[in-house]
Protein backbone atom coordinates (compact mmCIF):
# COMPACT_ATOMS: atom_id res chain seq x y z
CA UNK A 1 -10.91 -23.50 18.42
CA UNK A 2 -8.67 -24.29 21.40
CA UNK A 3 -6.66 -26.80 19.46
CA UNK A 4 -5.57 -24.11 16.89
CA UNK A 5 -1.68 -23.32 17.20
CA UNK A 6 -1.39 -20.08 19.80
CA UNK A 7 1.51 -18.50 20.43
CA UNK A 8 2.41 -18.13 24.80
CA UNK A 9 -0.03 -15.82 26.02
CA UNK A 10 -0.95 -14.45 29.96
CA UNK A 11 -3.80 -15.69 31.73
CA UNK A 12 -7.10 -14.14 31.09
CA UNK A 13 -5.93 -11.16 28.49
CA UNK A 14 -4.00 -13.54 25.85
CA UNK A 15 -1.75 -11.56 23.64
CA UNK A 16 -3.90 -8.29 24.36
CA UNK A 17 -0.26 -6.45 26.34
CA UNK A 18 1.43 -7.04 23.71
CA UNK A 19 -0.92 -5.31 20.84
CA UNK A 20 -1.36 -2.67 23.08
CA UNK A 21 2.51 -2.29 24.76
CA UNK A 22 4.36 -4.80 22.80
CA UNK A 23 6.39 -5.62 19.69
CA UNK A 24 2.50 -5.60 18.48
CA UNK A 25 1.83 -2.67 18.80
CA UNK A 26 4.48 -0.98 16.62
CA UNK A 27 6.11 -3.88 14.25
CA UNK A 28 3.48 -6.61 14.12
CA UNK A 29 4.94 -8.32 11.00
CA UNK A 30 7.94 -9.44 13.07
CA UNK A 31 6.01 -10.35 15.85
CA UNK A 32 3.90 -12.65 13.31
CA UNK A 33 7.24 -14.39 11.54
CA UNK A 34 8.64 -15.07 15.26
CA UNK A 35 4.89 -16.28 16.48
CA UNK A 36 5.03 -18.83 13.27
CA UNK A 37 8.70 -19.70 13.30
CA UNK A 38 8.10 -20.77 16.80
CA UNK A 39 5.17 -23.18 16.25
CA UNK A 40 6.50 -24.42 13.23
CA UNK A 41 4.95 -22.47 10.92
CA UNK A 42 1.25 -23.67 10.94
CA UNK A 43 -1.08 -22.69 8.62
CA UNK A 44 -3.32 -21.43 10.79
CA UNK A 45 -2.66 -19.59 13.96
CA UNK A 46 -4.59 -18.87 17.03
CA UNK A 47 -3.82 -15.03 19.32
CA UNK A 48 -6.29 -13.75 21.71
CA UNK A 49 -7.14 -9.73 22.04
CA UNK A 50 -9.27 -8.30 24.52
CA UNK A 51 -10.53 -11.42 24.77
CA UNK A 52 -11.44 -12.22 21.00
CA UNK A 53 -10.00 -14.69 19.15
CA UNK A 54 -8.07 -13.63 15.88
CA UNK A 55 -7.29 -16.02 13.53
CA UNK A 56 -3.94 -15.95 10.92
CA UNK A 57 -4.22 -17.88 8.16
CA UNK A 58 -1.59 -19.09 5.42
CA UNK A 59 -3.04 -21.38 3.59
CA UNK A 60 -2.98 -19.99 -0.33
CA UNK A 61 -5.46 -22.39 -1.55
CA UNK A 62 -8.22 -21.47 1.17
CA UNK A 63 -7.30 -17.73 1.15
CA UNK A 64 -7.47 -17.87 -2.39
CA UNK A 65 -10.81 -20.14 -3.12
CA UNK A 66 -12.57 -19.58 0.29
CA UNK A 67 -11.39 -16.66 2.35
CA UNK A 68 -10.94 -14.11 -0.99
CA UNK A 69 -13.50 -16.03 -3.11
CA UNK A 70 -14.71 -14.15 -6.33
CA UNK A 71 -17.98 -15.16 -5.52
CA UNK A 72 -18.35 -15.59 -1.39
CA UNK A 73 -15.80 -13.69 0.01
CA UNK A 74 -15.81 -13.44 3.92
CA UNK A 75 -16.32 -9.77 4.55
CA UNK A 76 -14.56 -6.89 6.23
CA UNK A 77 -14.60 -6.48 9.80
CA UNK A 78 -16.08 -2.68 9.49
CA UNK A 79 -15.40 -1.32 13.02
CA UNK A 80 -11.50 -2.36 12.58
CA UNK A 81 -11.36 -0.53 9.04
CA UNK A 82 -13.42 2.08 10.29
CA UNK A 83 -10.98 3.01 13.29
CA UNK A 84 -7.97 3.23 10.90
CA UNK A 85 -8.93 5.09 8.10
CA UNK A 86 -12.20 7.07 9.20
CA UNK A 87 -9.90 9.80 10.17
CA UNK A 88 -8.57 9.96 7.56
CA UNK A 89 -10.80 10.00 4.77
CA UNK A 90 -13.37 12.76 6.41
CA UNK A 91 -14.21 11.08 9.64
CA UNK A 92 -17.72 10.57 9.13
CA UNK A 93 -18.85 6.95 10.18
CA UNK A 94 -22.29 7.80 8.19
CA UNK A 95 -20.61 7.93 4.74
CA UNK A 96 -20.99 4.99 2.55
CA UNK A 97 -17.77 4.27 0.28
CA UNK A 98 -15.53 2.06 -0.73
CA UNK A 99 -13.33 1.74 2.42
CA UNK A 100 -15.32 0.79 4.96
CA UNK A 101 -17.95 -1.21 3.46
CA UNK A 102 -18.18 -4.98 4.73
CA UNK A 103 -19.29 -6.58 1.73
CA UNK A 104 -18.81 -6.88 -1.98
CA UNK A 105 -22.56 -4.99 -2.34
CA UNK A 106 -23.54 -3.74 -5.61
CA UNK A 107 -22.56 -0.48 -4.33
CA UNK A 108 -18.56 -1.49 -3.72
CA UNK A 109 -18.94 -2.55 -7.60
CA UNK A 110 -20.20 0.72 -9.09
CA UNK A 111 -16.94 2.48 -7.58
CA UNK A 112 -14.68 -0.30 -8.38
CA UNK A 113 -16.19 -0.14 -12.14
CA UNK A 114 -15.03 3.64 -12.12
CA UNK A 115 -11.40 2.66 -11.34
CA UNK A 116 -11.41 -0.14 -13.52
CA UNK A 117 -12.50 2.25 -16.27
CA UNK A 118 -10.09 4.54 -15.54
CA UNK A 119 -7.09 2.07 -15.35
CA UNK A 120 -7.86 0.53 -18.88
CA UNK A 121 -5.22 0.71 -21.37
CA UNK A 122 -6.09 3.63 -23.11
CA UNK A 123 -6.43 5.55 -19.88
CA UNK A 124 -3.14 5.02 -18.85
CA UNK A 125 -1.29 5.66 -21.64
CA UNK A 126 -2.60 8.92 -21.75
CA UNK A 127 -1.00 9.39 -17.46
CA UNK A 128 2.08 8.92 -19.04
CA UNK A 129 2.73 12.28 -19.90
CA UNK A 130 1.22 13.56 -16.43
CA UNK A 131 3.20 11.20 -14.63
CA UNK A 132 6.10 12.24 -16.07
CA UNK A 133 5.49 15.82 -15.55
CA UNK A 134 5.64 14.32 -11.67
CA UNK A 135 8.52 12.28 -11.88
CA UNK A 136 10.62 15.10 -13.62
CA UNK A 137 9.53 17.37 -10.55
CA UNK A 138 10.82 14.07 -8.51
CA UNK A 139 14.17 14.62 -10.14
CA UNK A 140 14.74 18.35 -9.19
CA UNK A 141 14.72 17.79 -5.96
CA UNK A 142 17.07 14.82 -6.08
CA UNK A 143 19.40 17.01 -8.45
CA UNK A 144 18.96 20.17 -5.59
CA UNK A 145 20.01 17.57 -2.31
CA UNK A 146 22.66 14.75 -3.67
CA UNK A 147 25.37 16.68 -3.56
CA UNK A 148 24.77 17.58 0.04
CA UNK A 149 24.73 14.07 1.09
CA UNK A 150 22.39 10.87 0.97
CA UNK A 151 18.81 11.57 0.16
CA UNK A 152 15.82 10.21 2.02
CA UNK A 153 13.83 7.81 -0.80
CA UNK A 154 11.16 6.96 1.48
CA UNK A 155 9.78 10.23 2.54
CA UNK A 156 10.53 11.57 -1.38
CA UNK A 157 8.48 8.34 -3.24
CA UNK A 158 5.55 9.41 -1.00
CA UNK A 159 5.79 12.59 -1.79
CA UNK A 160 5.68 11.54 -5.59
CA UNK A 161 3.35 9.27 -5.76
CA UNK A 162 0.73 11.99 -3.62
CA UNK A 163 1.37 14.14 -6.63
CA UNK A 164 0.85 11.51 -8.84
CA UNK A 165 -2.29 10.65 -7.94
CA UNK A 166 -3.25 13.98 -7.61
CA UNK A 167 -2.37 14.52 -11.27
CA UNK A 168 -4.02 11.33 -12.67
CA UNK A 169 -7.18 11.32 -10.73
CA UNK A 170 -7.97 14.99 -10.40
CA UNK A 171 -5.66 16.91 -12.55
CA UNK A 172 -4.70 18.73 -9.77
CA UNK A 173 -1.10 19.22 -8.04
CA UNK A 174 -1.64 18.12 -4.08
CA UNK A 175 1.66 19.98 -3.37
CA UNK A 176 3.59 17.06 -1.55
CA UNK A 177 6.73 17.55 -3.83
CA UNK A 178 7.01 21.39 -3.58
CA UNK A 179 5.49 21.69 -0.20
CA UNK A 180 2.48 23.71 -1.32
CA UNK A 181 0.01 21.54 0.15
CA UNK A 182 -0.89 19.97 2.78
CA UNK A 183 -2.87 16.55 2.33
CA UNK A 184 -0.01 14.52 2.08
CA UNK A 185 1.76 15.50 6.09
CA UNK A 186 -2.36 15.09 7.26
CA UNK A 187 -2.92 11.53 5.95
CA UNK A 188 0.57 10.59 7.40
CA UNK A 189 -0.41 12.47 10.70
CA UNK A 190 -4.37 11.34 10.82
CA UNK A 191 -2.81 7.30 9.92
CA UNK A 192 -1.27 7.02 13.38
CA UNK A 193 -3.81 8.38 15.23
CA UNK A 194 -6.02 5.78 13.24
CA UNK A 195 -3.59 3.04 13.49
CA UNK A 196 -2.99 3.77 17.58
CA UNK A 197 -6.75 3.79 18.13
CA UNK A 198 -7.30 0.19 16.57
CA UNK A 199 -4.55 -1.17 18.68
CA UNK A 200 -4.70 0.71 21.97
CA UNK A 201 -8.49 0.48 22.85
CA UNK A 202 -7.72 2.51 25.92
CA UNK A 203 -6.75 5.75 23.68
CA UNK A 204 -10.45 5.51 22.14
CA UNK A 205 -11.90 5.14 25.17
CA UNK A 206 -9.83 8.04 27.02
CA UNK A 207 -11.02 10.55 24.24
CA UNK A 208 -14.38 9.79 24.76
CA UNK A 209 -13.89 10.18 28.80
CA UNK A 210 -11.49 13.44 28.32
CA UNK A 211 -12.23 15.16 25.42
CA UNK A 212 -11.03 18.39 26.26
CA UNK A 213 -7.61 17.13 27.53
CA UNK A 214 -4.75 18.67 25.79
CA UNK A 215 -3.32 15.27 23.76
CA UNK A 216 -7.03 14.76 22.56
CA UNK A 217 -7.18 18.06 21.22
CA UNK A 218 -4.23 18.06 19.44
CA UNK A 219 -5.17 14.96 17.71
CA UNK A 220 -8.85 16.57 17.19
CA UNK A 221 -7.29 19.37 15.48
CA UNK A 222 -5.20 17.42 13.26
CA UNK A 223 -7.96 15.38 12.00
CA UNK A 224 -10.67 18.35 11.31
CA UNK A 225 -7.75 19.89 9.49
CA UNK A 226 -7.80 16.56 7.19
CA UNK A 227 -11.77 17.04 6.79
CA UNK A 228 -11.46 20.34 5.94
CA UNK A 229 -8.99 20.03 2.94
CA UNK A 230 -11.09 17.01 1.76
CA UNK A 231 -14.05 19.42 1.98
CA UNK A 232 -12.30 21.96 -0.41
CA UNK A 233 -11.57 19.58 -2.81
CA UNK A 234 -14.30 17.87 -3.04
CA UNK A 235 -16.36 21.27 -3.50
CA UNK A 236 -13.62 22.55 -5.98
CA UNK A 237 -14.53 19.00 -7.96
CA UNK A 238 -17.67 19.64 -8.00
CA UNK A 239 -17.65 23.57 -8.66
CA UNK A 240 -15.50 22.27 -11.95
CA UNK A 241 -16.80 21.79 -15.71
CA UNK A 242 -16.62 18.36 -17.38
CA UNK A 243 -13.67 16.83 -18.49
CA UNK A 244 -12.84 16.91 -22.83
CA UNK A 245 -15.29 14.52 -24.32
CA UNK A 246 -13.75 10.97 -23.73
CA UNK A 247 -11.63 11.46 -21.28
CA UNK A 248 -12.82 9.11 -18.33
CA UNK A 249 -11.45 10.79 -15.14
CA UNK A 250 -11.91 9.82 -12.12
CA UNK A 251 -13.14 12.73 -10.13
CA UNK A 252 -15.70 12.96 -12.96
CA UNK A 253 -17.06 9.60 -12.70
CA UNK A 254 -17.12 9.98 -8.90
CA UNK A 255 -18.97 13.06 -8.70
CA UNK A 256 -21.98 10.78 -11.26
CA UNK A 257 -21.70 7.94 -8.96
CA UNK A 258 -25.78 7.19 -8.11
CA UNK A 259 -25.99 4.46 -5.20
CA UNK A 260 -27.27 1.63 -7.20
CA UNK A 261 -29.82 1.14 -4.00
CA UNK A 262 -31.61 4.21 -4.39
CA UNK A 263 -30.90 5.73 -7.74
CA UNK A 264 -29.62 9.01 -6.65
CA UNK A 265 -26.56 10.57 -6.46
CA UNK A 266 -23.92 9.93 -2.97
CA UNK A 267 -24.15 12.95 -0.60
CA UNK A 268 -21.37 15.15 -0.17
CA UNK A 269 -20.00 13.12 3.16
CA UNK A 270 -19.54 9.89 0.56
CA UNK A 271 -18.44 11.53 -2.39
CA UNK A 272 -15.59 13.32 -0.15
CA UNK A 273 -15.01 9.85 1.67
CA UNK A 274 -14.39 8.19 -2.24
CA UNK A 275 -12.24 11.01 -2.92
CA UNK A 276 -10.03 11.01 -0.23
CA UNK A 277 -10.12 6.93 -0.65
CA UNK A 278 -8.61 7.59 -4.22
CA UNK A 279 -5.79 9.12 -2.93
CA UNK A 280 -5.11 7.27 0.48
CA UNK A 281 -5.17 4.09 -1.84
CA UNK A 282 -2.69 5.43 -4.33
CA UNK A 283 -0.05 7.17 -1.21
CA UNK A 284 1.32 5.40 1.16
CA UNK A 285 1.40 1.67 0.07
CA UNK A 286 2.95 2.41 -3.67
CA UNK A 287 5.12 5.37 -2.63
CA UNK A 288 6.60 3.16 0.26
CA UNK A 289 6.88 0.14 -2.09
CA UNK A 290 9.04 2.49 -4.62
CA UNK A 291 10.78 3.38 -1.99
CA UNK A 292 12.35 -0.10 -0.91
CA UNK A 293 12.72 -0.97 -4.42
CA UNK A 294 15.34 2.06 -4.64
CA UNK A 295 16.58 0.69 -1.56
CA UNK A 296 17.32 -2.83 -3.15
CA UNK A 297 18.76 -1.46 -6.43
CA UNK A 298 20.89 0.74 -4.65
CA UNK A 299 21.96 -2.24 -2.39
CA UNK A 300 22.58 -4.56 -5.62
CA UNK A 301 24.14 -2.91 -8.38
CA UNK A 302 24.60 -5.86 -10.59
CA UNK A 303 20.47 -5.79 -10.95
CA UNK A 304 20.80 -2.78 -12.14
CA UNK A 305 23.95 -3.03 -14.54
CA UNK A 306 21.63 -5.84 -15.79
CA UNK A 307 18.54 -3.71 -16.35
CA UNK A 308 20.19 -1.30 -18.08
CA UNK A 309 21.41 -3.68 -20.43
CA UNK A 310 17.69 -4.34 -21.26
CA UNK A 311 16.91 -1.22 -20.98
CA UNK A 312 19.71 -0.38 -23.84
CA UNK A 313 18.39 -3.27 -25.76
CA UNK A 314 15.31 -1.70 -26.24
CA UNK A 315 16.70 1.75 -27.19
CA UNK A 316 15.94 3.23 -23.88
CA UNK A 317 19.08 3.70 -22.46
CA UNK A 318 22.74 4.97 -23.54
CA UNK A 319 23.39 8.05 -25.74
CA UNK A 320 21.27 7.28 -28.45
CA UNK A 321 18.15 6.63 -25.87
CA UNK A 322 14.30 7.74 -26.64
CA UNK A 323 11.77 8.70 -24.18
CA UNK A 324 10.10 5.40 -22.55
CA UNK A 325 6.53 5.01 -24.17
CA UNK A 326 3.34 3.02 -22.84
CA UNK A 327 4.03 0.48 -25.32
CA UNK A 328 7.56 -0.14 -23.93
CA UNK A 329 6.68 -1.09 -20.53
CA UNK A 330 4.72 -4.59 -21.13
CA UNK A 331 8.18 -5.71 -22.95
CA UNK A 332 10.34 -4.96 -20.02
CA UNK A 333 10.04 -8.21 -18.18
CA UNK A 334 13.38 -7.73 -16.22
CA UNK A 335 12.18 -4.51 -14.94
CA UNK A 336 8.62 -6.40 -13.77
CA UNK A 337 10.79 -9.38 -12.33
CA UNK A 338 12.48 -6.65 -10.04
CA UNK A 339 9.28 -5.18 -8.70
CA UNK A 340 8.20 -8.22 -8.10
CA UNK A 341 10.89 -10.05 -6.33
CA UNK A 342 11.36 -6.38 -4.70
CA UNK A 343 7.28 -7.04 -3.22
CA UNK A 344 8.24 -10.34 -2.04
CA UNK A 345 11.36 -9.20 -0.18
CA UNK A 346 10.30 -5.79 0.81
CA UNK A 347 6.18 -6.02 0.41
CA UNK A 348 5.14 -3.18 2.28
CA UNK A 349 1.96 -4.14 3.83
CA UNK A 350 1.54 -5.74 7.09
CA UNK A 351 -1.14 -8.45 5.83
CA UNK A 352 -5.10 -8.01 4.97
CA UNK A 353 -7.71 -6.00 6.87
CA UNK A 354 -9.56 -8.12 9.31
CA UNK A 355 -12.47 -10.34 8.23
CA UNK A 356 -15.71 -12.34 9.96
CA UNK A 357 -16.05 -15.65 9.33
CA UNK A 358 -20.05 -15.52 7.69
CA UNK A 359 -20.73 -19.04 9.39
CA UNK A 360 -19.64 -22.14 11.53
CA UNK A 361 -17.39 -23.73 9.38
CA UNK A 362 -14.52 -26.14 9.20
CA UNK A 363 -10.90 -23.58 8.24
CA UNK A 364 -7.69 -26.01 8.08
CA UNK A 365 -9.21 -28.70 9.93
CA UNK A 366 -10.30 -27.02 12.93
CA UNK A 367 -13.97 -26.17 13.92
CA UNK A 368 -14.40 -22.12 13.90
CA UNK A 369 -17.92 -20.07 14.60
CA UNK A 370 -19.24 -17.41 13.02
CA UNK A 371 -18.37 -14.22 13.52
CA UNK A 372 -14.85 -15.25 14.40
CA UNK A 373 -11.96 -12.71 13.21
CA UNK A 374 -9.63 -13.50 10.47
CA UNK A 375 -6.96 -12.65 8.12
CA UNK A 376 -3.80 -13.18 6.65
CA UNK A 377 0.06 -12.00 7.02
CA UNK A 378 1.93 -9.79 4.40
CA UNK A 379 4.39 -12.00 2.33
CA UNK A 380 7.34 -10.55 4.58
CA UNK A 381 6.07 -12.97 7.26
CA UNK A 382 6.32 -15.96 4.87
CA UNK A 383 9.87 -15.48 3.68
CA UNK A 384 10.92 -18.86 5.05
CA UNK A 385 13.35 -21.51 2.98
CA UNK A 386 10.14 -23.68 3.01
CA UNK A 387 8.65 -21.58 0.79
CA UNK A 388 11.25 -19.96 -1.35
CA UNK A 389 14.69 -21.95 -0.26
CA UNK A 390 17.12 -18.54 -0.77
CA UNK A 391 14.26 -16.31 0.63
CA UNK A 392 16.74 -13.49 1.21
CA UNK A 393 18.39 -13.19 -1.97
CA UNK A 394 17.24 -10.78 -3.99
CA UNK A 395 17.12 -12.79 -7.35
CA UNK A 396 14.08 -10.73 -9.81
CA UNK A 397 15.42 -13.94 -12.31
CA UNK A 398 13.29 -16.32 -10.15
CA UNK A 399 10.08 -14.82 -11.64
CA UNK A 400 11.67 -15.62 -15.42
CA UNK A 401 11.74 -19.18 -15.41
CA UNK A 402 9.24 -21.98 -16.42
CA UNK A 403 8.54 -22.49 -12.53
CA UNK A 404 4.74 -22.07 -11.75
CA UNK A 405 4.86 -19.17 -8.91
CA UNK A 406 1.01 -19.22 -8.71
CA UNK A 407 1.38 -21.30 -5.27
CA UNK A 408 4.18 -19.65 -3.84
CA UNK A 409 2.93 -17.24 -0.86
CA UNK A 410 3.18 -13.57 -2.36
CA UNK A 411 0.22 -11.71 -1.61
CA UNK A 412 1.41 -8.70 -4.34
CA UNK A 413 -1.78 -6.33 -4.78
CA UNK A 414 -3.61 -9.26 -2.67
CA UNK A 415 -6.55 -11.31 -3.73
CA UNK A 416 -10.11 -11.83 -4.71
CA UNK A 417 -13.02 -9.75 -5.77
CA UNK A 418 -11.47 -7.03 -3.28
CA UNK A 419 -7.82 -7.08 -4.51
CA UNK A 420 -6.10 -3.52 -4.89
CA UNK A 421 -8.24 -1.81 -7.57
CA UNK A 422 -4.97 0.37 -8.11
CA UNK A 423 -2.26 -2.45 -9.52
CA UNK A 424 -2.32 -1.13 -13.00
CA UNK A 425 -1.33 2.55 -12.07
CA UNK A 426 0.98 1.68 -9.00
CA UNK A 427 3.10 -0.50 -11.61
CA UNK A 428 2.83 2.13 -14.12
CA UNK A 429 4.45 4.31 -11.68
CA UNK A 430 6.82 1.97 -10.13
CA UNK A 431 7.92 0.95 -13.56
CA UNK A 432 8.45 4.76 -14.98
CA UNK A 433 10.01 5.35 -11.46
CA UNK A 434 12.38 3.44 -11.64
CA UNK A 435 13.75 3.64 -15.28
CA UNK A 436 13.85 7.41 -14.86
CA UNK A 437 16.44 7.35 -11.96
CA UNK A 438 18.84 3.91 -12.57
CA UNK A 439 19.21 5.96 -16.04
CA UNK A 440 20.23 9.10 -14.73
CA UNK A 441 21.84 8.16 -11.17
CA UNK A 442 24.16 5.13 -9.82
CA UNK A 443 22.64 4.37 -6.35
CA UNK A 444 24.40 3.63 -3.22
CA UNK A 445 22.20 2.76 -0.03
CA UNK A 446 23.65 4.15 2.99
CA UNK A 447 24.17 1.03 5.19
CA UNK A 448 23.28 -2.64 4.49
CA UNK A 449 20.11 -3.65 2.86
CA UNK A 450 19.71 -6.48 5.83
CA UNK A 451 19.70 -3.55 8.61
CA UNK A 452 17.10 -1.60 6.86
CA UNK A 453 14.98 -4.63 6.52
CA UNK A 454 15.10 -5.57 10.13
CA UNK A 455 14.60 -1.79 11.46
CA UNK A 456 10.97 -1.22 10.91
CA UNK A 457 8.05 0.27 11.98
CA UNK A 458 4.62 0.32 11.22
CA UNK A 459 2.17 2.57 10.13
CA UNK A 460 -0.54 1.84 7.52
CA UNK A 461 2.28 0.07 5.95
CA UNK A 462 5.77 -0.90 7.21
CA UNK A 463 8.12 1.73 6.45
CA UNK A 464 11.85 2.06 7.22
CA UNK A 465 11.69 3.06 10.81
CA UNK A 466 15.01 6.09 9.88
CA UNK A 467 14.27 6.44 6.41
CA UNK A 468 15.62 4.99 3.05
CA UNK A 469 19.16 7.01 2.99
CA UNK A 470 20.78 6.92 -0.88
CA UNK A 471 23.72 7.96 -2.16
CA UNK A 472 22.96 9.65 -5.58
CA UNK A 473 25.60 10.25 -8.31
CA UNK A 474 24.73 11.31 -11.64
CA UNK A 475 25.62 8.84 -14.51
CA UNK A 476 28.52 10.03 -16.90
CA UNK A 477 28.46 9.89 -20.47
CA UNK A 478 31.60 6.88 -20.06
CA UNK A 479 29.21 5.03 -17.47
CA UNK A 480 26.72 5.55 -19.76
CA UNK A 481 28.12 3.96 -23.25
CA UNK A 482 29.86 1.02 -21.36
């Protein structure tokens, strides 16, 4: 593997500083675009930490057929899922769930059957009301803070899409909107300590060495206070009668999941793992997304003098307007365009979990061993005029032409027999997002669009490092008619 493209690295420890100390450590998606720029932009590329090789590849073709392959695809690298989102989800290394298993077992398809059940058609369209109920909730507290000044959409489309999920999945309210719960400021608080783990070795191995100092306390307590609200929901779940017959909800079909390998219902440490994987899945990644969405609308107003023209077309906007029904949404191919130029520009995660190579193989012309680390960048890294020749305009009318886009790098809701279970309900939400607001409120970012873009930081996903700060005005009956 020594002829693979490597960035400049120290003797001995490689790029293992700078994951730890670095640029790495805190905004690896720029490091990554810099790391390719600089070789040329390989499709393969070579860093070394703690003396392992990781591999980043680019390649659609191989992470599509061979890397994310619907019938062989490499598997997870458990221990580096396990020290993110263990904390997380109930911190129990013991449970079996979705998460942190390594391979697409017949187990991983019994719980991704219950979300693809639950995200059919039918399903959806009857969120749609409950989603709503959210989004209106969404809109009192923009109504109660514009006129005191910008508003923060990042921390608020979190917030959201918590309750959201909360709604759809367990017809519950998780409280992030009106501050009543608590689940949403642990999973942000339990991330980082999950996310600084994974890259600073040395904080793993000083908790084990000084457990009882004050810093590994602190982040002790904050975790058993995430377990302990996962273990009183998952016992109010299952203390609950069954849903209306017909209705396929989730928490239902969770709390009948039997382990395909021995017949019997999960345990309580699994079934609280899947649960809190249902909402960790459906937080930070779409609620961040929405958020830099609002931040490009509100940045380009002629996109959005544009959608509501076909939003008017279609009778959803302007003084004669109707509410926006399931039905509605497939027809808005404008308003999909803009979420998905808006994921190409802005995608919010940082690349794929880490995979093993299952055997000694030939990847991009280069000899690799088993057991070798791999995965690929986030689409931000691949926003190169190579690729997409006006990479930072933000044109959604790219997406509308005869062009075949199926070899363009956009990883989206990524790819393979492992993709992101939650597409259908994330651009449910996105999509009802959106149309509520732009139809109610002009936007104005605070700042330039560029700026935002370039001052980031990263968590489980890469967020605005300061926030996404709008300016929210309410639409007049003139602006509305023109």
């Amino acid at each position: 593997m020594h002829k693979i493209p490597s960035p400049p690295g120290l003797p001995l420890v490689g790029h293992t500083l700078e994951f730890m100390f670095g640029e790495m450590s805190w905004n690896l998606t720029n490091w990554e675009r810099a790391a390719f720029n600089r070789l040329g932009n390989p499709k393969i590329m070579k860093v070394n930490f703690m003396g392992t090789p990781w591999l980043f590849v680019t390649d659609l073709n191989f992470i599509k057929d061979v890397m994310a392959s619907k019938t062989a695809a490499f598997p997870k690298h458990v221990s580096d899922v396990g020290a993110v989102v263990l904390t997380m989800i109930g911190n129990d290394p013991s449970a079996k769930c979705l998460l942190c298993s390594a391979w697409t077992d017949t187990y991983v398809k019994a719980v991704r059957k219950i979300y693809a059940t639950a995200f059919q058609a039918h399903n959806l369209k009857r969120a749609v009301p409950k989603l709503d109920k959210v989004l209106q909730n969404m809109i009192t507290i923009i109504e109660a803070k514009r006129t005191e000044g910008p508003v923060d959409f990042q921390s608020l489309c979190v917030k959201m899409t918590t309750d959201a999920i909360g709604s759809v999945a367990f017809d519950l309210n998780l409280g992030a909107l009106d501050g009543s719960g608590k689940i949403h400021d642990l999973l942000l608080q339990t991330g980082y300590i999950g996310r600084d783990r994974l890259f600073n070795p040395m904080k793993t191995m000083l908790s084990k060495l000084f457990p009882n100092s004050s810093s590994v306390k602190a982040e002790e307590a904050v975790i058993a206070a995430m377990t302990s609200e996962w273990d009183k929901l998952t016992n109010a779940l299952l203390e609950r009668g069954d849903p209306p017959e017909g209705e396929q909800a989730i928490w239902s079909s969770m709390r009948k999941l039997k382990d395909p390998e021995t017949d019997k219902p999960i345990p309580f440490n699994s079934l609280r793992a899947e649960l809190a994987t249902v909402v960790l899945g459906g937080l930070d990644t779409t609620g961040h997304q929405l958020g830099w969405l609002l931040a490009l609308l509100a940045s380009h107003p002629h996109i959005v003098e544009k959608l509501l023209e076909k939003l008017r077309s279609n009778g959803l906007y302007g003084p004669d307007s109707r509410e926006v029904s399931f039905e509605d949404l497939g027809k808005l191919t404008y308003l999909t365009a803009i979420i998905r130029e808006g994921m190409r520009i802005a995608y919010v995660s940082a690349g794929s979990f880490l995979r093993v190579v299952p055997k000694d193989m030939t990847i991009l012309g280069y000899r690799v061993p088993k057991n070798t680390l791999i995965s690929y960048p986030g689409t931000r890294v691949l926003n190169t005029e190579q690729e997409w020749g006006d990479p930072h305009t933000f044109r959604p009318e790219r997406w509308l032409t005869d062009e075949d886009m199926s070899g363009k790098f956009s990883a989206m809701f990524a790819f393979g027999p492992r993709d992101c279970i939650g597409q259908k309900l994330a651009m449910l939400e996105m999509r009802l997002a959106i149309i509520k607001i732009v139809t109610q409120y002009e936007l104005r970012l605070k700042g330039s669009m560029d700026k935002l873009l370039q001052n980031t930081k990263e968590g489980l996903v890469i967020e605005a490092r300061d926030g996404v700060w709008i300016h929210v005005d309410r639409r007049t009956p003139k602006t509305q008619s023109v």
